[in-house]
PDB file of N, CA and C in Angstrom:
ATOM      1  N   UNK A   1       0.852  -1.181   0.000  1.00  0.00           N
ATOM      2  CA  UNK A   1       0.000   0.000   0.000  1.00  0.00           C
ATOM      3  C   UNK A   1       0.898   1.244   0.000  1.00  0.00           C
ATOM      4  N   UNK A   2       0.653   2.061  -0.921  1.00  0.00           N
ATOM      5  CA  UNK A   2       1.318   3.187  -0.981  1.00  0.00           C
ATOM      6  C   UNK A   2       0.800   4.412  -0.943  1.00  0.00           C
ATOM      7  N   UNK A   3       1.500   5.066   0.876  1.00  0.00           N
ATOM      8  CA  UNK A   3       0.829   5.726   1.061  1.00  0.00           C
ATOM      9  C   UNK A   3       1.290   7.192   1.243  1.00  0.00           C
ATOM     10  N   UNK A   4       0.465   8.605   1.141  1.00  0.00           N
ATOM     11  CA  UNK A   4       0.814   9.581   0.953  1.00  0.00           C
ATOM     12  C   UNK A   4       0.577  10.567   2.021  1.00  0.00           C
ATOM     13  N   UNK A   5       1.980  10.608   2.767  1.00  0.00           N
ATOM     14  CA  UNK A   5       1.782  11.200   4.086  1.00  0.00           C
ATOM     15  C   UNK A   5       2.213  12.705   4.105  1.00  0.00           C
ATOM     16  N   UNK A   6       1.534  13.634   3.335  1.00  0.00           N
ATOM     17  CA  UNK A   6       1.828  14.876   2.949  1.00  0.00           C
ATOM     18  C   UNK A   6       2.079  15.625   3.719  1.00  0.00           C
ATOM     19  N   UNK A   7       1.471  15.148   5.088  1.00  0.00           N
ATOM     20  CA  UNK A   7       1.950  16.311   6.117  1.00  0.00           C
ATOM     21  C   UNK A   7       3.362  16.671   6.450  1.00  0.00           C
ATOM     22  N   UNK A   8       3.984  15.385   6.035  1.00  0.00           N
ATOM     23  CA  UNK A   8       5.221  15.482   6.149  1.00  0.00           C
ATOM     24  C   UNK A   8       6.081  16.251   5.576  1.00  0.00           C
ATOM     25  N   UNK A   9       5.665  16.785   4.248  1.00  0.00           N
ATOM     26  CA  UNK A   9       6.578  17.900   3.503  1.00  0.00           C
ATOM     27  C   UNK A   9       5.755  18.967   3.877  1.00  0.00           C
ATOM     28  N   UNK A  10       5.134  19.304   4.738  1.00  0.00           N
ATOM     29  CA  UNK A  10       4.707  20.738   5.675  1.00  0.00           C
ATOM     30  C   UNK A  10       6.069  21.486   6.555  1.00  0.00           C
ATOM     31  N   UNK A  11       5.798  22.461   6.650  1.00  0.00           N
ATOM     32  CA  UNK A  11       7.056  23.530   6.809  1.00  0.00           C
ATOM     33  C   UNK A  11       6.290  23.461   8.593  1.00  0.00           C
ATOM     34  N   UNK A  12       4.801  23.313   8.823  1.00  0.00           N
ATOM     35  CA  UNK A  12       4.807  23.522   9.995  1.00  0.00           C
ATOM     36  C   UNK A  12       4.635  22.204  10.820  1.00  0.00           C
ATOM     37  N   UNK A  13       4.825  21.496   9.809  1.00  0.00           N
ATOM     38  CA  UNK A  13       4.818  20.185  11.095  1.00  0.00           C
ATOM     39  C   UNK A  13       6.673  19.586  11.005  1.00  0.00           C
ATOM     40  N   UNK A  14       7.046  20.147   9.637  1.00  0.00           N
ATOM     41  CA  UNK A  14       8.576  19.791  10.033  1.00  0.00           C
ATOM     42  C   UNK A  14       9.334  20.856  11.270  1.00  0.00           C
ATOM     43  N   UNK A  15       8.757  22.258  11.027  1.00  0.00           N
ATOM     44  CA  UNK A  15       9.020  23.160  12.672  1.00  0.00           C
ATOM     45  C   UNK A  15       9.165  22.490  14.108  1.00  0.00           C
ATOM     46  N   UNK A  16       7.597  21.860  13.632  1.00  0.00           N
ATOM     47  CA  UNK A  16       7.041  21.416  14.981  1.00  0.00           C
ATOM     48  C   UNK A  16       8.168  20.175  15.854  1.00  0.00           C
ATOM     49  N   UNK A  17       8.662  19.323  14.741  1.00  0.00           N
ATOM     50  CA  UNK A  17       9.448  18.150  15.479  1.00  0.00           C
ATOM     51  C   UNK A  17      10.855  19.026  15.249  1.00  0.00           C
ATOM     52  N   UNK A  18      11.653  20.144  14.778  1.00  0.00           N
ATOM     53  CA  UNK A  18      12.583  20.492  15.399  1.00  0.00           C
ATOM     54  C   UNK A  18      12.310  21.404  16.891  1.00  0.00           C
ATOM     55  N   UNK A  19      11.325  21.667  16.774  1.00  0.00           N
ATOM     56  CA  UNK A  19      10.896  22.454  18.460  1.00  0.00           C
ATOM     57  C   UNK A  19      10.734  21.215  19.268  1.00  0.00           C
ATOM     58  N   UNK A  20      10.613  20.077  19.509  1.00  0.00           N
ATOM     59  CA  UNK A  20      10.533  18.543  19.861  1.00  0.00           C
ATOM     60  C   UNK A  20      11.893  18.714  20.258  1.00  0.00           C
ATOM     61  N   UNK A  21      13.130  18.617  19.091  1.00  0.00           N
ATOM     62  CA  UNK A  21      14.245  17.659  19.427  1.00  0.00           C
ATOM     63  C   UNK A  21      15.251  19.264  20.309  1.00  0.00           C
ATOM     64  N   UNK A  22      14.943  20.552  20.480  1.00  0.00           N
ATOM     65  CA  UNK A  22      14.932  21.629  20.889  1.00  0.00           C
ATOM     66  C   UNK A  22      14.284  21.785  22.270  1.00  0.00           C
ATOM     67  N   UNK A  23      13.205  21.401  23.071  1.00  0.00           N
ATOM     68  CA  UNK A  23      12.744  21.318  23.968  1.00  0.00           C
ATOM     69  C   UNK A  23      13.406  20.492  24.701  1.00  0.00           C
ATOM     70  N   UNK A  24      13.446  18.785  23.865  1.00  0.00           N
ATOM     71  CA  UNK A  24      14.042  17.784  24.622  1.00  0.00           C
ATOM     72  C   UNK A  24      15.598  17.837  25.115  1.00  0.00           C
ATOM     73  N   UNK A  25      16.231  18.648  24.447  1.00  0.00           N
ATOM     74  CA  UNK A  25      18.017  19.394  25.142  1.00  0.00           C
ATOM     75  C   UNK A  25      17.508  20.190  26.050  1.00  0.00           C
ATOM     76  N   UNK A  26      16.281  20.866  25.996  1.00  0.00           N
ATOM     77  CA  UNK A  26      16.427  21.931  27.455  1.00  0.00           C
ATOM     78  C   UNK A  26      16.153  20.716  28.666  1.00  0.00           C
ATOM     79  N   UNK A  27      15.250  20.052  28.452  1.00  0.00           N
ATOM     80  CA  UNK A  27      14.527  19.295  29.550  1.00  0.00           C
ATOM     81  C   UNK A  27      15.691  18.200  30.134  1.00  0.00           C
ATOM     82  N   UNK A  28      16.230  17.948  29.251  1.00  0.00           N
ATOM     83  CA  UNK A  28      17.973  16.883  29.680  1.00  0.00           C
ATOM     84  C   UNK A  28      18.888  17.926  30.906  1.00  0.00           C
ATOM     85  N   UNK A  29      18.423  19.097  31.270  1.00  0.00           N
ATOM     86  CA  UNK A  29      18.896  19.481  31.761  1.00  0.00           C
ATOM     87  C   UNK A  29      18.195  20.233  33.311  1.00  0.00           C
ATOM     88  N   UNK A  30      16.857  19.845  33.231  1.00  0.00           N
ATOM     89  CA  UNK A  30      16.447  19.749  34.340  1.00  0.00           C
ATOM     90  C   UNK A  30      16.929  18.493  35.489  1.00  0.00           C
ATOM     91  N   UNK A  31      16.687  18.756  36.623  1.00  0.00           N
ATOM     92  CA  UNK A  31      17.299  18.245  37.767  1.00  0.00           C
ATOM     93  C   UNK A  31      16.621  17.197  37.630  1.00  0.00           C
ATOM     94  N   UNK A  32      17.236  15.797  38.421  1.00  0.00           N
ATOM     95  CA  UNK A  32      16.813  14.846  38.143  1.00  0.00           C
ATOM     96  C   UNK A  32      15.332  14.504  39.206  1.00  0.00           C
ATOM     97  N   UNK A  33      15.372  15.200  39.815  1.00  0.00           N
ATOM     98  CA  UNK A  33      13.723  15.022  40.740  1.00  0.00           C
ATOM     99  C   UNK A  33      12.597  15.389  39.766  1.00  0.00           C
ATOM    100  N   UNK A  34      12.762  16.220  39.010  1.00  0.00           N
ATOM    101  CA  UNK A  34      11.977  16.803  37.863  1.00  0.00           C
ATOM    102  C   UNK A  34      11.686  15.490  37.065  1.00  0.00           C
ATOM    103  N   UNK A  35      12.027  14.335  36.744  1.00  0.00           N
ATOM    104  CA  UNK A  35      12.097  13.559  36.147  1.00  0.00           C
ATOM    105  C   UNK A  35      10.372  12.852  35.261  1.00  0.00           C
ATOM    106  N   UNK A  36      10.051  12.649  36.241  1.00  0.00           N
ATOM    107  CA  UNK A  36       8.438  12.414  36.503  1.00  0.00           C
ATOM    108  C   UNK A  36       7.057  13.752  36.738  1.00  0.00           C
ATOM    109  N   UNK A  37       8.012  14.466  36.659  1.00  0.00           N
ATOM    110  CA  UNK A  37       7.410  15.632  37.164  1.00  0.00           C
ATOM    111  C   UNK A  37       7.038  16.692  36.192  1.00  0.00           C
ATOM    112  N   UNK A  38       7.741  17.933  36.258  1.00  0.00           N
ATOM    113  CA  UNK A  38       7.717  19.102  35.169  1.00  0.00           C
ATOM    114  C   UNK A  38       8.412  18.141  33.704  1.00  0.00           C
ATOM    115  N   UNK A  39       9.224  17.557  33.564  1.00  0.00           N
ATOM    116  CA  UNK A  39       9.887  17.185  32.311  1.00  0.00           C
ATOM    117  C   UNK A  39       8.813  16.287  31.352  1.00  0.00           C
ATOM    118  N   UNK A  40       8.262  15.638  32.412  1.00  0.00           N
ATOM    119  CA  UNK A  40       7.275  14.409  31.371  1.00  0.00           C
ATOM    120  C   UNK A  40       6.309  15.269  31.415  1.00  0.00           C
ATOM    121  N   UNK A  41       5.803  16.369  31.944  1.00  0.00           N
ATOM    122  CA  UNK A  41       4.311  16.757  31.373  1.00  0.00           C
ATOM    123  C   UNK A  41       4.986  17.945  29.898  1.00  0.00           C
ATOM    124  N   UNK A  42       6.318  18.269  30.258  1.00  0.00           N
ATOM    125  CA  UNK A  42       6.371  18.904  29.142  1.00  0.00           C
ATOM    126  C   UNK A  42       6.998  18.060  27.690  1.00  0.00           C
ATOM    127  N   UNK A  43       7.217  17.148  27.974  1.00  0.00           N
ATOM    128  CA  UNK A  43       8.219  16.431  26.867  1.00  0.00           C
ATOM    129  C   UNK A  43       6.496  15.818  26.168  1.00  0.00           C
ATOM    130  N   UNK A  44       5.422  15.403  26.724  1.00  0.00           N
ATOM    131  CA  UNK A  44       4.735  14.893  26.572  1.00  0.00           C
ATOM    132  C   UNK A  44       3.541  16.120  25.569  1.00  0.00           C
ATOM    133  N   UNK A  45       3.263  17.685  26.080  1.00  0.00           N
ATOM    134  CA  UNK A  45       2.562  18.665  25.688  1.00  0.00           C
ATOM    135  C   UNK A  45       3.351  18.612  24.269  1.00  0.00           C
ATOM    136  N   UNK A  46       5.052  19.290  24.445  1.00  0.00           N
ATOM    137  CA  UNK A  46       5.625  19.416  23.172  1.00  0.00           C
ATOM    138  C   UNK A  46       5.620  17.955  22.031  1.00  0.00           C
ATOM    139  N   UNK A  47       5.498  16.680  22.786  1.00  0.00           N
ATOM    140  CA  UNK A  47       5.248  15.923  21.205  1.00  0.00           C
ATOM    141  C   UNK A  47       3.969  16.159  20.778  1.00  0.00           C
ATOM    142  N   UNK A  48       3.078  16.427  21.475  1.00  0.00           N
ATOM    143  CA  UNK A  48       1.270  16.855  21.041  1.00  0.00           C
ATOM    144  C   UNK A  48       1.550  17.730  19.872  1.00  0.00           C
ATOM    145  N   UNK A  49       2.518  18.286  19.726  1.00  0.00           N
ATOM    146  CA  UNK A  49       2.291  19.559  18.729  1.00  0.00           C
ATOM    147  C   UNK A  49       2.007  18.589  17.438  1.00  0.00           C
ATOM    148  N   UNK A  50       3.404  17.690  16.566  1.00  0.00           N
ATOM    149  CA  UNK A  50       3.299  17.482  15.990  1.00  0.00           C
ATOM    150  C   UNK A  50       2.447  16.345  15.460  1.00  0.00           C
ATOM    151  N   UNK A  51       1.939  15.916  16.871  1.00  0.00           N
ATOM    152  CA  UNK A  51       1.627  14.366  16.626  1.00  0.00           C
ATOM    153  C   UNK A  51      -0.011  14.781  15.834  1.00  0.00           C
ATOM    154  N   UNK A  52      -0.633  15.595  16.863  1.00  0.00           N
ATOM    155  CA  UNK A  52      -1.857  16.679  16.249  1.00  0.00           C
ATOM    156  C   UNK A  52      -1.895  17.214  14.841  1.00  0.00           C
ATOM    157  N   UNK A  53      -0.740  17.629  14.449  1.00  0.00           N
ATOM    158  CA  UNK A  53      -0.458  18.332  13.156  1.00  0.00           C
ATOM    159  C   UNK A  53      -0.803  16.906  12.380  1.00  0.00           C
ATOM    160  N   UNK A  54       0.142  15.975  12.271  1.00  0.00           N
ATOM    161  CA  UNK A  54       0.113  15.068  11.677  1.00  0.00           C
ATOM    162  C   UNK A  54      -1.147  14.153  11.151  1.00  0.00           C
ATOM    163  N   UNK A  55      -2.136  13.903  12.761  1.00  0.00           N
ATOM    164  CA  UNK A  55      -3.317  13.465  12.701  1.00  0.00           C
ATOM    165  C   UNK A  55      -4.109  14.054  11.850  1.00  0.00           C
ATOM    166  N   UNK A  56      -4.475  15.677  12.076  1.00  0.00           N
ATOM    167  CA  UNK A  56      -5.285  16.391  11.818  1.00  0.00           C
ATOM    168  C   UNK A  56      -5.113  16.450  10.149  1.00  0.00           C
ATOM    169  N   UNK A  57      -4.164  16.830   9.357  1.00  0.00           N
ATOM    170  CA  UNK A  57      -3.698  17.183   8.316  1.00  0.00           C
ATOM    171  C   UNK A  57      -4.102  15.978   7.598  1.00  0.00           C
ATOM    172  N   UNK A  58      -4.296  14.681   8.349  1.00  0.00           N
ATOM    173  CA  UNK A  58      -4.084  13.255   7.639  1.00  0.00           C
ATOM    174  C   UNK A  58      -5.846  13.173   7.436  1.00  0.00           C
ATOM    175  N   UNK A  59      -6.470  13.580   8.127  1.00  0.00           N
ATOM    176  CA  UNK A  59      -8.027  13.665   7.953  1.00  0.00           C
ATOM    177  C   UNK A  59      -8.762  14.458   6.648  1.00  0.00           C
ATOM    178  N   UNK A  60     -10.006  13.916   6.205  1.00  0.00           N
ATOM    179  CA  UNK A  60     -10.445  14.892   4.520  1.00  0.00           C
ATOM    180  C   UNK A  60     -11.547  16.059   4.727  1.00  0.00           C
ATOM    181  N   UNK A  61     -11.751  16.050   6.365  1.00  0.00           N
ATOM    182  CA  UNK A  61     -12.896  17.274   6.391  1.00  0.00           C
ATOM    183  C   UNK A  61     -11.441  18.292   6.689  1.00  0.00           C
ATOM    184  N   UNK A  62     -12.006  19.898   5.956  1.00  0.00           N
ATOM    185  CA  UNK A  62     -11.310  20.697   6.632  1.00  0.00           C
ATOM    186  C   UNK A  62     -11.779  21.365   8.389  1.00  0.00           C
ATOM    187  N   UNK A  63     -12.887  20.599   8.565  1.00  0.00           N
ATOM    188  CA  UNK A  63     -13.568  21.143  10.377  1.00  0.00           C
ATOM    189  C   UNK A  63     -12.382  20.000  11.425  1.00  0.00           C
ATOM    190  N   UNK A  64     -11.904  18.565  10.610  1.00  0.00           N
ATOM    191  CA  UNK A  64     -11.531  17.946  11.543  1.00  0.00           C
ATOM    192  C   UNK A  64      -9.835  18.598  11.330  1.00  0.00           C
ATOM    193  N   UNK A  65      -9.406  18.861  10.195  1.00  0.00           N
ATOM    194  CA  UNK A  65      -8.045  19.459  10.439  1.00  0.00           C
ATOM    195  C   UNK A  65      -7.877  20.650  11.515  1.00  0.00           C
ATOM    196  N   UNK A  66      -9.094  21.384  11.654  1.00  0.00           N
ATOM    197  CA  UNK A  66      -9.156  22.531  12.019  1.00  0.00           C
ATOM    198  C   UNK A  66      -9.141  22.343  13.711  1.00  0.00           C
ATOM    199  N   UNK A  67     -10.110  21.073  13.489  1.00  0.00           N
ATOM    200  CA  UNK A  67     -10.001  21.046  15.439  1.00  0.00           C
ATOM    201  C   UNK A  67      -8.575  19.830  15.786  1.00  0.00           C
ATOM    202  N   UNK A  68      -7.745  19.344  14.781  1.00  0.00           N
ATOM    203  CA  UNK A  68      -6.582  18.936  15.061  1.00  0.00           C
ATOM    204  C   UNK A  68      -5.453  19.900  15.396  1.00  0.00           C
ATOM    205  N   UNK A  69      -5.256  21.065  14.495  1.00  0.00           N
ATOM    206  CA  UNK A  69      -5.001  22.152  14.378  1.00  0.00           C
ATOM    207  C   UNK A  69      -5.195  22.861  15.892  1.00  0.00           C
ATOM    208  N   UNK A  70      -6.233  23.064  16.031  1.00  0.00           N
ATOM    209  CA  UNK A  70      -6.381  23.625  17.537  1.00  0.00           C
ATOM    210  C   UNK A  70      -6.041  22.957  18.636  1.00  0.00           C
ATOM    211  N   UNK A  71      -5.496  21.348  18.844  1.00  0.00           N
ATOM    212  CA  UNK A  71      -5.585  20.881  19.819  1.00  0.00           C
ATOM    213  C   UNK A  71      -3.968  21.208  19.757  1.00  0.00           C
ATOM    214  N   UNK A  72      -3.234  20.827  18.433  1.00  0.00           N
ATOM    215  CA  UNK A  72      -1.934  21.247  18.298  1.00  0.00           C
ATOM    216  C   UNK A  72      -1.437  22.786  18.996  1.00  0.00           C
ATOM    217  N   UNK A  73      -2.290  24.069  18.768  1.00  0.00           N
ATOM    218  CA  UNK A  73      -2.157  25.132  18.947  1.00  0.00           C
ATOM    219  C   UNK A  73      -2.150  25.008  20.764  1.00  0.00           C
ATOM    220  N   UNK A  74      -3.380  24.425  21.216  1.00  0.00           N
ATOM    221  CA  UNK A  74      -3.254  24.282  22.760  1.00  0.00           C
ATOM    222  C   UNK A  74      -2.149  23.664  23.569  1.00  0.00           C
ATOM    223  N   UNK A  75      -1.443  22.605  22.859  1.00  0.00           N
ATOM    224  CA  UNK A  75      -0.625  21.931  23.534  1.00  0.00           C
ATOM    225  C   UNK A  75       1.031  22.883  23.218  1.00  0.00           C
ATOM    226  N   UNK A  76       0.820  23.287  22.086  1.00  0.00           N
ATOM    227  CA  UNK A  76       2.113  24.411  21.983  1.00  0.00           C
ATOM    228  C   UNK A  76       1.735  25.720  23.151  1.00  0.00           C
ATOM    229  N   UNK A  77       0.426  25.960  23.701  1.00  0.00           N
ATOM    230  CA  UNK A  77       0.859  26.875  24.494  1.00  0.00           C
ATOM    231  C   UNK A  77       0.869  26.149  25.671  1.00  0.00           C
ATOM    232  N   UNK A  78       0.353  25.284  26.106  1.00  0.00           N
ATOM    233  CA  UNK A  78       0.772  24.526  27.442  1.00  0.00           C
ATOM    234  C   UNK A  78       2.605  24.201  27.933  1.00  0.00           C
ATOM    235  N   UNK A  79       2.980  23.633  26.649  1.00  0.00           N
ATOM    236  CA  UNK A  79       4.582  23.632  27.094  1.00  0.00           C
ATOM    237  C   UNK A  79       5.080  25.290  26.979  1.00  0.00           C
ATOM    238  N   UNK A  80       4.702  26.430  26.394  1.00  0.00           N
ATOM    239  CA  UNK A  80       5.135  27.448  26.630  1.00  0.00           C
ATOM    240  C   UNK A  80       4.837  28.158  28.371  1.00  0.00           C
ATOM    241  N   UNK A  81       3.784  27.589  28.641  1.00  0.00           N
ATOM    242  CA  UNK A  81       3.567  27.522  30.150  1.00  0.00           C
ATOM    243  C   UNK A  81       4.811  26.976  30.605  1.00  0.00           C
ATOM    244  N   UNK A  82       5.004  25.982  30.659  1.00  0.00           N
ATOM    245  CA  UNK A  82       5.915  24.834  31.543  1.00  0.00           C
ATOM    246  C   UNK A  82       7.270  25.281  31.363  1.00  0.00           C
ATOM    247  N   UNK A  83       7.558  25.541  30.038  1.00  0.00           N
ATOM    248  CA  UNK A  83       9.041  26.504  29.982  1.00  0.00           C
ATOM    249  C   UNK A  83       9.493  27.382  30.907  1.00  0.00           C
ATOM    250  N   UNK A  84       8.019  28.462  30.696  1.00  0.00           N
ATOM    251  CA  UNK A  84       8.141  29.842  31.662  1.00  0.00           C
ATOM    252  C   UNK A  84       8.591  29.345  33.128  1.00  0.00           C
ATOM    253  N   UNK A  85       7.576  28.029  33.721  1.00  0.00           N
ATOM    254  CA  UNK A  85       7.805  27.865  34.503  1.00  0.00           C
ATOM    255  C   UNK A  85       9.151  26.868  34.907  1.00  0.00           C
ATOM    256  N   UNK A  86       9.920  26.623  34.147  1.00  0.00           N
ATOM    257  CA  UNK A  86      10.941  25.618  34.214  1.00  0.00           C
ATOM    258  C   UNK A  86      12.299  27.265  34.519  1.00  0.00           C
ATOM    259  N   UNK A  87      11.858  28.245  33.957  1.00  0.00           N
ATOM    260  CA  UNK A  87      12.664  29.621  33.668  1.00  0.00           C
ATOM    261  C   UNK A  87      12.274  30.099  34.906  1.00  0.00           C
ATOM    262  N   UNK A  88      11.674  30.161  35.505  1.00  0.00           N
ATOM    263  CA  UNK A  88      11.331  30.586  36.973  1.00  0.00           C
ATOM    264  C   UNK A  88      11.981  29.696  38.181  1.00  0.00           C
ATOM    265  N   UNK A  89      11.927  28.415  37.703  1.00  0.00           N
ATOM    266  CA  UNK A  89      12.465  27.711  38.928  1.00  0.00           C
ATOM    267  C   UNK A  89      13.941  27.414  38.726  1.00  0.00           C
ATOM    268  N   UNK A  90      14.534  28.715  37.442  1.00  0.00           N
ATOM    269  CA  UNK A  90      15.925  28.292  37.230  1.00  0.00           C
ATOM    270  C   UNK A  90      16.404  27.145  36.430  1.00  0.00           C
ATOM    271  N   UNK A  91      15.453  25.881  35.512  1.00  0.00           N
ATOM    272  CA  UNK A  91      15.715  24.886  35.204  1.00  0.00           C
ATOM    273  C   UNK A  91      16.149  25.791  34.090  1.00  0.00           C
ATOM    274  N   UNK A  92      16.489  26.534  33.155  1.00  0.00           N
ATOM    275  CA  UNK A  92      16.611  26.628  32.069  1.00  0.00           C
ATOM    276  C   UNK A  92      17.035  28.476  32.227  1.00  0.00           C
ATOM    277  N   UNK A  93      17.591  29.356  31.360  1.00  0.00           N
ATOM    278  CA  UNK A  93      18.053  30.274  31.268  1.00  0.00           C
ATOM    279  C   UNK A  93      17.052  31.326  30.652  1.00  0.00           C
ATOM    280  N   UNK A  94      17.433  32.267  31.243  1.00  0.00           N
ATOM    281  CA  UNK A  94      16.138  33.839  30.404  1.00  0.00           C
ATOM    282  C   UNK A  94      16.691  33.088  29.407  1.00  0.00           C
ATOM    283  N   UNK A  95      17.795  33.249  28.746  1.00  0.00           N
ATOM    284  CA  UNK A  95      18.376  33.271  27.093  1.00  0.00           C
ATOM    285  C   UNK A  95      17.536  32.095  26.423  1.00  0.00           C
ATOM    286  N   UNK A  96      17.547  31.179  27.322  1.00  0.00           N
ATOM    287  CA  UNK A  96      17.196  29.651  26.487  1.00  0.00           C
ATOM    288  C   UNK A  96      15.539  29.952  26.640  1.00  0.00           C
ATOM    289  N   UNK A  97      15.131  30.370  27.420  1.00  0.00           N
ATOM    290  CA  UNK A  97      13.893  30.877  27.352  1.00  0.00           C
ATOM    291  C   UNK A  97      13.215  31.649  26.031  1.00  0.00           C
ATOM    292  N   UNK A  98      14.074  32.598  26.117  1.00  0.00           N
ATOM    293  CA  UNK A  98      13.753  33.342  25.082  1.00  0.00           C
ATOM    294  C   UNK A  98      13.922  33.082  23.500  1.00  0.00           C
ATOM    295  N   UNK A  99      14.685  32.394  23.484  1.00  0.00           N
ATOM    296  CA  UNK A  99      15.138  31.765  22.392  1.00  0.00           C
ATOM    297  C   UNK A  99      13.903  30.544  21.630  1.00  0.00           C
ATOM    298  N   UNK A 100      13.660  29.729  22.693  1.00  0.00           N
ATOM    299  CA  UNK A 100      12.557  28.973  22.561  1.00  0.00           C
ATOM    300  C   UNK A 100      11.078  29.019  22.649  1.00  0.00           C
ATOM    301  N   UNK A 101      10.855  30.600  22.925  1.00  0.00           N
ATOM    302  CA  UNK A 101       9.654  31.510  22.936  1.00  0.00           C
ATOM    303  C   UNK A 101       9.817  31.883  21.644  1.00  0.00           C
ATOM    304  N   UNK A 102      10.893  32.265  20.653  1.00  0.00           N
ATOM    305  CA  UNK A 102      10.348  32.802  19.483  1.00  0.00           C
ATOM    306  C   UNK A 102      10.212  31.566  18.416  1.00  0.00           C
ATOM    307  N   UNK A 103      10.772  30.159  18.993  1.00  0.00           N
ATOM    308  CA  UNK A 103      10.554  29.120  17.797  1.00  0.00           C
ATOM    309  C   UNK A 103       8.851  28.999  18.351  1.00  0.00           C
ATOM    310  N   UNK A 104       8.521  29.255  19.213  1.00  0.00           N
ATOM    311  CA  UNK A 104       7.150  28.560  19.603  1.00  0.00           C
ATOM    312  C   UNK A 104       6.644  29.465  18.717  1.00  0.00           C
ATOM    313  N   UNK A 105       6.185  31.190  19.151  1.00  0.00           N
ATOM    314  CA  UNK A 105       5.814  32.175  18.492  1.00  0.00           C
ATOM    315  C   UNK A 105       6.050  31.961  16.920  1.00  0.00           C
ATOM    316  N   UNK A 106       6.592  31.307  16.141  1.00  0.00           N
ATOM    317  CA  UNK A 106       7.004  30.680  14.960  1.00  0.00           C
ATOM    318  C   UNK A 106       5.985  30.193  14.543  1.00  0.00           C
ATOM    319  N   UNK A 107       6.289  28.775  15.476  1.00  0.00           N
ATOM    320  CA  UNK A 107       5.108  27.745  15.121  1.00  0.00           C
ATOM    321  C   UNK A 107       3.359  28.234  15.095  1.00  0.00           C
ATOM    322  N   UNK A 108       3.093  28.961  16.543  1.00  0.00           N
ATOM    323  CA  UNK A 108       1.912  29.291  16.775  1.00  0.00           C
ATOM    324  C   UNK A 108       1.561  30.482  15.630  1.00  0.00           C
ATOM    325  N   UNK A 109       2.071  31.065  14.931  1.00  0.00           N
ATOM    326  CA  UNK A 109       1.393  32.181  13.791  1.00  0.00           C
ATOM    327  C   UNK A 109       1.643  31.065  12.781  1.00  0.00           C
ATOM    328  N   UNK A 110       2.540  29.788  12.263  1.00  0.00           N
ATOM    329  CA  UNK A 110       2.146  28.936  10.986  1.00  0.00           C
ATOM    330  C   UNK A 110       0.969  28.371  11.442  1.00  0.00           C
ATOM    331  N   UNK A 111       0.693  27.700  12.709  1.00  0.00           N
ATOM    332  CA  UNK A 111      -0.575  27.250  12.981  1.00  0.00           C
ATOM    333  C   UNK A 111      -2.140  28.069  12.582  1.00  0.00           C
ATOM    334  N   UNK A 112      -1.783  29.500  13.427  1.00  0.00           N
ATOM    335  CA  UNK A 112      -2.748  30.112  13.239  1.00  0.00           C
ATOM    336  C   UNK A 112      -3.352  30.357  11.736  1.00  0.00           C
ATOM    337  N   UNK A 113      -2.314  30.337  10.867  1.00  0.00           N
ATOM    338  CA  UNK A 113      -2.481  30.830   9.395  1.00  0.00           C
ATOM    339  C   UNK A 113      -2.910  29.541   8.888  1.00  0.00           C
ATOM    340  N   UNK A 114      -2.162  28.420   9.131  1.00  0.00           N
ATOM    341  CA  UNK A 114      -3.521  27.285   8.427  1.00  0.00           C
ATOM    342  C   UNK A 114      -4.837  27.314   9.142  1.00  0.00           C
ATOM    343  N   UNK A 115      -5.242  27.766  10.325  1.00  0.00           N
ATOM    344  CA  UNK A 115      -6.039  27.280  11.019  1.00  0.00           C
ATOM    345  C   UNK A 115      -7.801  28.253   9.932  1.00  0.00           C
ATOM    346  N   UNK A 116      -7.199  29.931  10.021  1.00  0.00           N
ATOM    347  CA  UNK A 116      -7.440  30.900   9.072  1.00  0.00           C
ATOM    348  C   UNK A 116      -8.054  30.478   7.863  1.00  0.00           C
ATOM    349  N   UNK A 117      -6.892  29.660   7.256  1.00  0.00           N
ATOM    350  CA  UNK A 117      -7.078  29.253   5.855  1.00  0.00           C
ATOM    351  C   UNK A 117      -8.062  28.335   6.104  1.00  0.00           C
ATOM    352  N   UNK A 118      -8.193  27.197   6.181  1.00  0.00           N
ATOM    353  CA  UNK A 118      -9.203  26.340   6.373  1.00  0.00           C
ATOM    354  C   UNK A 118     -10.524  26.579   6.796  1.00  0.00           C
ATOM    355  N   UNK A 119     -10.553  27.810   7.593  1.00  0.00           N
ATOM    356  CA  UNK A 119     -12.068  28.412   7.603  1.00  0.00           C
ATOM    357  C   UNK A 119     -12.956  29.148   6.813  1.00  0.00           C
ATOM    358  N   UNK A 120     -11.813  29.594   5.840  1.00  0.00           N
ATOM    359  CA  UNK A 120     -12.641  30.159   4.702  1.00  0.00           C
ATOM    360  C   UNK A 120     -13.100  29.373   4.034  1.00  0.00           C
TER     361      UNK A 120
END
């Protein structure tokens, strides 16, 4: 069976898994009590991004891309939560913070703009 997984040559779901392998170097560097804790709810929000993208995009209504799309958009701001808060408790640096606030801010306006498109 040959099959055609288009999402894959998407600019915002290929974003999405370098913000993945980008998150997962910050989180290698949280303390090891964090382990079970702040790291797995965020290692877990940030794969939602793409895994959503992927699902959603793979579906033929544009209402179900749209609410794949949105669940993707929610879980990219949930780990932007968990960052902030990983940057507060010192797990991670303003710099690395900030740095990984504008790949998110990236992702979340390609999201928003398919999300846009598909409603018209």
């Amino acid at each position: 069976m040959n099959m055609n997984y288009s999402y894959r040559k998407l600019n915002v779901y290929k974003y999405a898994r370098t913000l993945v392998l980008e998150t997962y170097k910050l989180v290698d560097k949280f303390p090891r009590k964090e382990m079970y804790a702040l790291s797995d709810q965020l290692r877990r929000a940030i794969v939602s991004v793409p895994s959503n993208i992927a699902e959603g995009l793979s579906r033929t209504s544009d209402k179900e891309k749209s609410h794949f799309l949105d669940i993707a958009y929610g879980s990219l701001m949930e780990a932007q939560c968990q960052l902030e808060i990983a940057a507060d408790l010192k797990y991670i640096t303003e710099e690395e913070l900030k740095t990984i606030e504008s790949m998110i801010d990236e992702e979340a306006t390609i999201i928003a703009g398919m999300r846009r498109g598909l409603s018209k």
